[in-house]
Protein backbone atom coordinates (compact mmCIF):
# COMPACT_ATOMS: atom_id res chain seq x y z
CA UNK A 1 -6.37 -1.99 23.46
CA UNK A 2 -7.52 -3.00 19.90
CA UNK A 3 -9.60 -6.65 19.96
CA UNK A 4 -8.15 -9.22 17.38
CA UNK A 5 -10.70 -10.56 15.96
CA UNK A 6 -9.00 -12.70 13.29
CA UNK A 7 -5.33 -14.03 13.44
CA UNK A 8 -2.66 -16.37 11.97
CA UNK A 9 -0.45 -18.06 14.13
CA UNK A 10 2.87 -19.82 12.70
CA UNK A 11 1.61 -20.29 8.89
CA UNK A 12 3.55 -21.78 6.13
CA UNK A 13 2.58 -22.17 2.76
CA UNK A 14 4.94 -24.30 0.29
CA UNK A 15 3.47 -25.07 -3.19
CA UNK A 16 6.29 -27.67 -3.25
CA UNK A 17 9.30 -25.17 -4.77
CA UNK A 18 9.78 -23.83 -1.14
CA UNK A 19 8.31 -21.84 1.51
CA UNK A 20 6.17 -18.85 -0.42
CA UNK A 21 4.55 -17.47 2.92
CA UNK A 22 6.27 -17.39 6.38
CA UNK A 23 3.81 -15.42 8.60
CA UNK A 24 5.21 -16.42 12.49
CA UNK A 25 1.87 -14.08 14.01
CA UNK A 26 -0.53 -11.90 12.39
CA UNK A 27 -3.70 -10.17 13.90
CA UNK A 28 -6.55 -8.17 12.54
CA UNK A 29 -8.26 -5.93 14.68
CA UNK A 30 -12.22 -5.57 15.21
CA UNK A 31 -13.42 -3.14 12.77
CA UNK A 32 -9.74 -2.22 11.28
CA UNK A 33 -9.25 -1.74 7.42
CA UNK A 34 -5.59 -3.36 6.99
CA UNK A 35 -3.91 -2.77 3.59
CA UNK A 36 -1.01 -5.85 2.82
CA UNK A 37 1.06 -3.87 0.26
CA UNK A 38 4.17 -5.32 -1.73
CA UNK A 39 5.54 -5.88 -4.99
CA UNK A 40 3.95 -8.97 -7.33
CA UNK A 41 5.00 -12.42 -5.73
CA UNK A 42 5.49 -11.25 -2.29
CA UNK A 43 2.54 -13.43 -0.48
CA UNK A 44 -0.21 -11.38 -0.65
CA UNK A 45 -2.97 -12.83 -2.67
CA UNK A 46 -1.61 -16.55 -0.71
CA UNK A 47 -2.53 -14.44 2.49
CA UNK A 48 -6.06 -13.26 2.05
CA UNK A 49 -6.68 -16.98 0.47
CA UNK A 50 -5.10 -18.10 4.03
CA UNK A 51 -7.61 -15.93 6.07
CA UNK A 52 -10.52 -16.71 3.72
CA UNK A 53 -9.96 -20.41 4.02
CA UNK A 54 -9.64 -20.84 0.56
CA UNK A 55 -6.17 -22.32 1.39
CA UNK A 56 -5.05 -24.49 3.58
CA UNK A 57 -1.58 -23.78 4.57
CA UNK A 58 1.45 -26.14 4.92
CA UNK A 59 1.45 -25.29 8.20
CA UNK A 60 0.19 -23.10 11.07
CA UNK A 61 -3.82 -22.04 11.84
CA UNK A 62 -6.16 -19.61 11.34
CA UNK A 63 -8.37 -18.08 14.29
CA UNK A 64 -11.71 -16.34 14.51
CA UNK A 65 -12.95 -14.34 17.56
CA UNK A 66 -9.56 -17.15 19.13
CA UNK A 67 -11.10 -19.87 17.70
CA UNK A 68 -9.17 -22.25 15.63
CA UNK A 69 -10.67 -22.76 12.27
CA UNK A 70 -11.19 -26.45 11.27
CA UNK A 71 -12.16 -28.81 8.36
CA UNK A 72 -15.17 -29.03 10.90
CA UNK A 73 -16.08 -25.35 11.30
CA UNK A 74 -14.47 -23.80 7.75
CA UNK A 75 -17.84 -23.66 5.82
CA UNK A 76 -19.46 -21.60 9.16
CA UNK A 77 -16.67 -19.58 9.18
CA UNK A 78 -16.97 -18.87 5.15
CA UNK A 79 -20.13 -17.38 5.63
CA UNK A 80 -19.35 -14.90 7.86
CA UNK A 81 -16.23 -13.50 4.67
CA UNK A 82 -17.09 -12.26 1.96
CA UNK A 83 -14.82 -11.63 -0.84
CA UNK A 84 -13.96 -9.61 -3.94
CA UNK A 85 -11.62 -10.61 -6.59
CA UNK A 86 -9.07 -9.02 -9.02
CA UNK A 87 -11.94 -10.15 -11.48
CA UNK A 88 -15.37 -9.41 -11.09
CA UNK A 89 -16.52 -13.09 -11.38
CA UNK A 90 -19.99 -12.36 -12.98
CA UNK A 91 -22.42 -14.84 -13.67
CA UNK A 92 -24.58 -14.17 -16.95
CA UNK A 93 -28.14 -12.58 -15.66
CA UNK A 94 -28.50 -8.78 -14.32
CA UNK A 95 -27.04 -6.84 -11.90
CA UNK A 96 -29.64 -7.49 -9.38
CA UNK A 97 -29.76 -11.26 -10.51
CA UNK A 98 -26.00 -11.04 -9.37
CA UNK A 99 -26.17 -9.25 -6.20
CA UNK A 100 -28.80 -11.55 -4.46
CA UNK A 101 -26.63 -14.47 -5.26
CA UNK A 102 -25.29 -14.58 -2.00
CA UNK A 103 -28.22 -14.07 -0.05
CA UNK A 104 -29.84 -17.12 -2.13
CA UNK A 105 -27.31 -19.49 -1.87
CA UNK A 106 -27.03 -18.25 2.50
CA UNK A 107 -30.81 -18.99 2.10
CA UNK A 108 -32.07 -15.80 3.08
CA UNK A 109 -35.61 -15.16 2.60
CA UNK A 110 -36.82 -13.90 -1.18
CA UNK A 111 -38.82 -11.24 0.75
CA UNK A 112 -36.20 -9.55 2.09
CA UNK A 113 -33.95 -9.38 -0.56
CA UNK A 114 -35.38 -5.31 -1.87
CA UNK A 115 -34.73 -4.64 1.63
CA UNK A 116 -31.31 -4.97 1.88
CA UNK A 117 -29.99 -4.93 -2.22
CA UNK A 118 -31.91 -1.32 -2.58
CA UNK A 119 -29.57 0.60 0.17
CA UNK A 120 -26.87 -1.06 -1.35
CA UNK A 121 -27.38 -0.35 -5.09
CA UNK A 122 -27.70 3.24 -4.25
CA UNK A 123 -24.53 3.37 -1.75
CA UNK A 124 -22.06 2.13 -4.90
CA UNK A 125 -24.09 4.42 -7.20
CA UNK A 126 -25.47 1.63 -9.61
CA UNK A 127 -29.02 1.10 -8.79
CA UNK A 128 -29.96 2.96 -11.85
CA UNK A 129 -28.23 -0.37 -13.56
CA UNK A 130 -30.51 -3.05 -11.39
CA UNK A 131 -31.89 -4.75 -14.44
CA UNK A 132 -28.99 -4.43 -17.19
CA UNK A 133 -26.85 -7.53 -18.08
CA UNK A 134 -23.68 -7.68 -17.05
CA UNK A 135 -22.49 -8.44 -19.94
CA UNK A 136 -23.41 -4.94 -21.15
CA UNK A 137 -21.14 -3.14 -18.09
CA UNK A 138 -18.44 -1.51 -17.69
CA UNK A 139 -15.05 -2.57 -16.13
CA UNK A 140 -15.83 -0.20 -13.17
CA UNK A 141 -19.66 -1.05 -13.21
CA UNK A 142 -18.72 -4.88 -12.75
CA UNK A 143 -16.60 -4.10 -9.84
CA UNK A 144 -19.07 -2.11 -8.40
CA UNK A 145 -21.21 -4.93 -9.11
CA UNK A 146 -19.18 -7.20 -7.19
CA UNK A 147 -18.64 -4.71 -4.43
CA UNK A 148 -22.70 -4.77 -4.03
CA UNK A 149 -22.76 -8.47 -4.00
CA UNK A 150 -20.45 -8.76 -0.94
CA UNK A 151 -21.53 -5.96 1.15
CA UNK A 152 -25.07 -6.79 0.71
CA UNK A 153 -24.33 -9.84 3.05
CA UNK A 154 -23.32 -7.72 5.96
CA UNK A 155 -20.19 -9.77 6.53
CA UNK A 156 -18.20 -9.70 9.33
CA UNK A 157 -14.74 -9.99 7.77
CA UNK A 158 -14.51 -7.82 4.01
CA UNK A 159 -11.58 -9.41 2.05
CA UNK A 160 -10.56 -6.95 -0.97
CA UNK A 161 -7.93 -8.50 -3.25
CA UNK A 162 -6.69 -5.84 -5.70
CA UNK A 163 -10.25 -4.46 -6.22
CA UNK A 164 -9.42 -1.35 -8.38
CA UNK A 165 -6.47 -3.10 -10.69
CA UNK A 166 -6.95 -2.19 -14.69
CA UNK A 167 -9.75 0.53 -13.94
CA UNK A 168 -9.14 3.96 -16.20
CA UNK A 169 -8.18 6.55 -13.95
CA UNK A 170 -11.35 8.71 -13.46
CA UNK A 171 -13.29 5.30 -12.92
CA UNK A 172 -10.82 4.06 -10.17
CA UNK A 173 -10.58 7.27 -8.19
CA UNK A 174 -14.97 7.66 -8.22
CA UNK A 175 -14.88 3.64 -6.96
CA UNK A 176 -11.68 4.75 -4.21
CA UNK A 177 -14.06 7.76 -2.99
CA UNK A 178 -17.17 5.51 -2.71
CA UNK A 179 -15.45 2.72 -0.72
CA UNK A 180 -13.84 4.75 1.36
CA UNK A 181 -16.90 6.26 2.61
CA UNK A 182 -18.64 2.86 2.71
CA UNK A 183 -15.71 1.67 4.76
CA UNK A 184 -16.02 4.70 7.04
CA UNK A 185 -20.02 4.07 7.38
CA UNK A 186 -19.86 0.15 8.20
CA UNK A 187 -16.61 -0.22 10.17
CA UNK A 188 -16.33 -3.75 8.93
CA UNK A 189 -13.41 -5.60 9.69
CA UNK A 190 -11.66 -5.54 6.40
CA UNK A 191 -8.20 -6.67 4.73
CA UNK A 192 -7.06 -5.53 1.32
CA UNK A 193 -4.54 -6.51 -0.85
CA UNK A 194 -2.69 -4.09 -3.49
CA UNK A 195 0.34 -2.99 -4.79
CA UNK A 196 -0.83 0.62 -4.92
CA UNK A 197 0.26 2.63 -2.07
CA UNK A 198 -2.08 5.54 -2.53
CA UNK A 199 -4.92 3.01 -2.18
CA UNK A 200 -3.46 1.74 0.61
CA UNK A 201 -2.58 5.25 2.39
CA UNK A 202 -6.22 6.45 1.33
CA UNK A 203 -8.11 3.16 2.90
CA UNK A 204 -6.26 1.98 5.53
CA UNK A 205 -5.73 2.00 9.66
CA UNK A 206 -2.91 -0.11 9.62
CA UNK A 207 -0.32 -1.54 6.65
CA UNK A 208 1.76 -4.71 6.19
CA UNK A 209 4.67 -4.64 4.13
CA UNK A 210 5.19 -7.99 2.66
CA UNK A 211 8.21 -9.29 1.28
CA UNK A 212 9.85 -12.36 -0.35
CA UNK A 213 6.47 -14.09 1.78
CA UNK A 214 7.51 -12.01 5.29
CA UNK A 215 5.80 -9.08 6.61
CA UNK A 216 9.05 -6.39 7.56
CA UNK A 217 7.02 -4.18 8.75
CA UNK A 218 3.55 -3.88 10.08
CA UNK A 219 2.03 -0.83 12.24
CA UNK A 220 0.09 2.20 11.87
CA UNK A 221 -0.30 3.78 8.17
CA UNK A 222 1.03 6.98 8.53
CA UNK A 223 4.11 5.69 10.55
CA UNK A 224 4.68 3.06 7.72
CA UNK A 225 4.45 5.39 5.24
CA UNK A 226 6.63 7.97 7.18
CA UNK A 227 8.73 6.01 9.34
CA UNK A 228 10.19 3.04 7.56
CA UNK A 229 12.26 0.79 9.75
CA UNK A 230 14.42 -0.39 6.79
CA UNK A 231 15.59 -0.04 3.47
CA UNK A 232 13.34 -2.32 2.35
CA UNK A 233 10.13 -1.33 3.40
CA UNK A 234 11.51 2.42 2.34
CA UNK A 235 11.97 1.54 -1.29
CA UNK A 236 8.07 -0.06 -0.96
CA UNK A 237 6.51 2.59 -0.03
CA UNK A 238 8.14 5.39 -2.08
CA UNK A 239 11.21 6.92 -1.08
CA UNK A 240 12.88 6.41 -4.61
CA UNK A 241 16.02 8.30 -3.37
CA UNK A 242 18.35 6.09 -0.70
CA UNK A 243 21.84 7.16 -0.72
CA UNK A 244 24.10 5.13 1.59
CA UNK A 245 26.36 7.05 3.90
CA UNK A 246 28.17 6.81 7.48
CA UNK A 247 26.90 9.11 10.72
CA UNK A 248 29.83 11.45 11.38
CA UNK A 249 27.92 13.53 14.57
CA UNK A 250 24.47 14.01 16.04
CA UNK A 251 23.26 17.01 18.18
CA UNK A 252 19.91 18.61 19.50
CA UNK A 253 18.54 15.32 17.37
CA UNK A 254 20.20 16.24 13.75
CA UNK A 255 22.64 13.76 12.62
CA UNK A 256 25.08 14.34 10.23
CA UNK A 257 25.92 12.01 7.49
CA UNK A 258 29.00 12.04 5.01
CA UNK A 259 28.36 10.07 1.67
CA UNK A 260 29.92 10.05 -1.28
CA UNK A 261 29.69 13.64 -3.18
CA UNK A 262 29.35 15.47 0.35
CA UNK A 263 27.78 15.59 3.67
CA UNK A 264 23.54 16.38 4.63
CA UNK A 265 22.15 16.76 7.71
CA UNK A 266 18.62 14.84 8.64
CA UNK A 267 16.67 14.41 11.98
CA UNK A 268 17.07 11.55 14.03
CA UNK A 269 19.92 10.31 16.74
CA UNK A 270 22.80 7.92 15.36
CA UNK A 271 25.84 6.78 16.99
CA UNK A 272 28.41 8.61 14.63
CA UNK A 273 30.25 5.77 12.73
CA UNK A 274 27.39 4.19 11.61
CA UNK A 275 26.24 2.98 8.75
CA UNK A 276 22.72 4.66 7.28
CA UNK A 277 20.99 4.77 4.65
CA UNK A 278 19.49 8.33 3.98
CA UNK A 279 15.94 7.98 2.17
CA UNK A 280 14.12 10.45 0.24
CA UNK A 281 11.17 11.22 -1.31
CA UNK A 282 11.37 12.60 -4.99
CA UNK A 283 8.12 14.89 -3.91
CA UNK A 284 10.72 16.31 -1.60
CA UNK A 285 13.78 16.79 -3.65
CA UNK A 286 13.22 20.57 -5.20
CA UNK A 287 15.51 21.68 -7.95
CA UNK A 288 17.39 25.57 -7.86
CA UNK A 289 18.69 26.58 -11.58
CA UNK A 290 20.97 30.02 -10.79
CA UNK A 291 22.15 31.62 -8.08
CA UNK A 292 22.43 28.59 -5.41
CA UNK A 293 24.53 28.38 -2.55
CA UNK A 294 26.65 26.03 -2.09
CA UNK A 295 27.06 23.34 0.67
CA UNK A 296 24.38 22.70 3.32
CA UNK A 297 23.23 24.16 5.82
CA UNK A 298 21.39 23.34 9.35
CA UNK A 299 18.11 23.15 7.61
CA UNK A 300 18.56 22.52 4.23
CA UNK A 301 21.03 20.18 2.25
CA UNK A 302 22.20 20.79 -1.67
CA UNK A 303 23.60 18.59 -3.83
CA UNK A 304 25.09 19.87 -7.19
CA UNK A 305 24.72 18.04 -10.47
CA UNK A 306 23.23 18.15 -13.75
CA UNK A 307 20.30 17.00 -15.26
CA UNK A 308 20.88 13.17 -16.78
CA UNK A 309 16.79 12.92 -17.74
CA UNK A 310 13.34 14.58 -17.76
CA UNK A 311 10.15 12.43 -17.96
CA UNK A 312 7.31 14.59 -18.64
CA UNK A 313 3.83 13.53 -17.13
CA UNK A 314 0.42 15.05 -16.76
CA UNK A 315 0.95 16.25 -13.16
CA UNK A 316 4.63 15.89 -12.47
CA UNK A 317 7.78 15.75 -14.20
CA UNK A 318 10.15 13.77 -12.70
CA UNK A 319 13.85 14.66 -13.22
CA UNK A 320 17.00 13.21 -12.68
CA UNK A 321 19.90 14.89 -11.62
CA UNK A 322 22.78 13.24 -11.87
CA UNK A 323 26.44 14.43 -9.35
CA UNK A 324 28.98 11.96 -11.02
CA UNK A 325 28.42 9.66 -8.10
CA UNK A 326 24.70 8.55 -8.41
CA UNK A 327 20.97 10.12 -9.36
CA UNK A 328 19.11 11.54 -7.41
CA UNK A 329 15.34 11.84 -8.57
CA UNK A 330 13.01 14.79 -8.09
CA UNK A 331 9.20 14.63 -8.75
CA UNK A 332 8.24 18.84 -9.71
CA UNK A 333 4.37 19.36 -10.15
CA UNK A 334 4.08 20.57 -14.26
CA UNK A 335 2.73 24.27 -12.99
CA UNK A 336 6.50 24.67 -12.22
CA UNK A 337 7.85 23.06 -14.25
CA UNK A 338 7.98 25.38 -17.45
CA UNK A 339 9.48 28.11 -14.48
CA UNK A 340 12.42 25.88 -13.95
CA UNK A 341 13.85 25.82 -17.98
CA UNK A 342 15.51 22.51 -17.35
CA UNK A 343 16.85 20.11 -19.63
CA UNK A 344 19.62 17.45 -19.57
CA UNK A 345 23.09 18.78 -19.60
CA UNK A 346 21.94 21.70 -17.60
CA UNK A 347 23.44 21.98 -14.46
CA UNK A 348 21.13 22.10 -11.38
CA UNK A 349 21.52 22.38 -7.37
CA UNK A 350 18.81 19.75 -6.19
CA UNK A 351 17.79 21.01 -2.36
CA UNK A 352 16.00 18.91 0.80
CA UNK A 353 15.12 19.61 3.73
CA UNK A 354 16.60 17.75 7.08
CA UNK A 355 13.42 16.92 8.34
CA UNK A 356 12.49 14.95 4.33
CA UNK A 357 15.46 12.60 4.96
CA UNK A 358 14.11 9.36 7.03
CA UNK A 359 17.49 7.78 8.38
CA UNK A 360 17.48 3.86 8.66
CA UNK A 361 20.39 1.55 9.29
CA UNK A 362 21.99 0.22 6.53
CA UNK A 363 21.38 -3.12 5.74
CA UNK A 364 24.31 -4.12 4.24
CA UNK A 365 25.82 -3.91 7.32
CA UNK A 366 23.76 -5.64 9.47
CA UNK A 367 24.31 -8.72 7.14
CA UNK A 368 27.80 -8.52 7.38
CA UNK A 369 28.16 -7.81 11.44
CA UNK A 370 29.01 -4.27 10.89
């Protein structure tokens, strides 16, 4: 069984316009990377500040190793964090000048500072930078700069808050590789913040979804990713398509579900007469021009429309076909695009699989009783 080695029990936060973080029980295992992910304003820069102890919340406490933090203990427990903001926070000097900040102000002795900056400038690939000013760097130099500055102080608990936000795209991807190896390497006990999920997916053991200040979901990444438990959570982590519909059978685990414009099948056991919501990813919508069948079948499910737009991008084109009921989005890789000769007006089938449709009960419903 995973250790806890940090947790929040019963926290409130209310900046005096009303409760902005509602967190009834959170832990954070020993040596776990967990990724908080959500849209902007749903509590997640108000947690990590709740965990650092750079809030104190309305209500509620904050444990280390099941100790309760206090006014008495908060600076100990400060120096075992270390954090990295949105914004590099440089002070004027050099790189180096910045990463042994911490270990001066921690009082760590001068001698040993080569000793443990060296490894470190060479892990996040800047040591060839040791002596420039930082106000000479780049945007993904200073957050490698930053990076340096907190790992250098071995900490026990790694708080990221949105480290790779307004990086160019071959910058942030170089930085993603790098800290996810260093992550790998040092197994420390980390929590980061972002509203990108392929961050998240790439760096984490476990995700939060936060919402409206409440986590709705919280569990392994791949099941979170995969197996949303509502249609919340579903829309957060991707699946762009959710088409409401009502169970009509299930057998040898396929349910089938009747919506409006026709009937799909997808995996998973539902009493028939419920409500669902069917969710889709656009990566798994494909798109046949000519010559498609009509209806579905046990495996596959077709919808026919035609196309209502076509967003061109440099690795997918995203499409969306239209049935006179609602859109349904597909996401084609460009290579095949060009082999599809779509355009809007031109009638399509779009085509899924049973097993891409993730089945969750509609939520409508449950608010109303149903």
């Amino acid at each position: 069984m995973a250790e806890t080695f940090l947790a929040l029990r019963d926290i409130k936060v209310d900046y005096g316009r009303g409760i902005v973080l509602d967190l009834p029980s959170l832990d954070v295992h020993r040596g776990e990377v967990l990724a908080l992910i959500g849209p902007n304003g749903a509590g997640k820069s108000t947690v990590l500040r709740t965990i650092g102890l750079l809030l104190t919340p309305t209500s509620g406490k904050v444990l280390f190793c099941n100790q309760m933090s206090s006014p008495g203990n908060a600076l100990d427990f400060r120096r075992r964090i270390a954090s990295v903001f949105q914004e590099p926070l440089l002070l004027r000097g050099s790189v180096y000048d910045n990463v042994v900040l911490g270990l001066k102000l921690r009082g760590v002795n001068t001698r040993e500072f080569a000793m443990r900056v060296r490894p470190w400038l060479e892990r996040l690939g800047i040591q060839h930078l040791a002596e420039r000013q930082v106000g000479t760097l780049s945007g993904g130099e200073a957050r490698r700069t930053s990076l340096t500055r907190a790992l250098v102080l071995a900490p026990e608990v790694l708080l990221l808050d949105e480290p790779f936000s307004a990086l160019d795209e071959p910058t942030r991807e170089g930085l993603l590789d790098d800290l996810q190896r260093v992550l790998k390497m040092i197994k420390t006990t980390t929590v980061l913040v972002t509203h990108d999920r392929d961050e998240a997916f790439r760096l984490a053991d476990r995700i939060g979804i936060l919402s409206e200040g409440r986590i709705i979901q919280l569990g392994p990444t791949a099941e979170v990713f995969y197996q949303p438990n509502s249609e919340r959570a579903a829309d957060i982590v991707g699946f762009e398509n959710r088409i409401p519909g009502v169970v009509e059978s299930t057998a040898e685990g396929n349910t089938v579900v009747r919506f409006v414009g026709g009937i799909a099948v997808a995996r998973g056991v539902y009493r028939p007469g419920t409500r669902v919501v069917m969710c889709i990813r656009a990566e798994d919508v494909g798109l046949i021009c000519r010559g498609a069948a009509t209806g579905a079948s046990r495996d596959l499910n077709q919808i026919r429309g035609r196309i209502a737009n076509v967003s061109r991008g440099t690795l997918q084109c995203r499409i969306a076909v239209n049935n006179g009921k609602f859109s349904l989005k597909a996401a084609v890789p460009r290579s095949q695009f060009h082999d599809l000769d779509v355009y809007e007006g031109v009638p399509v089938m779009a085509s899924f699989e049973s097993s891409a449709v993730h089945l969750v009960k509609d939520e409508e419903e449950s608010r109303t009783g149903g």
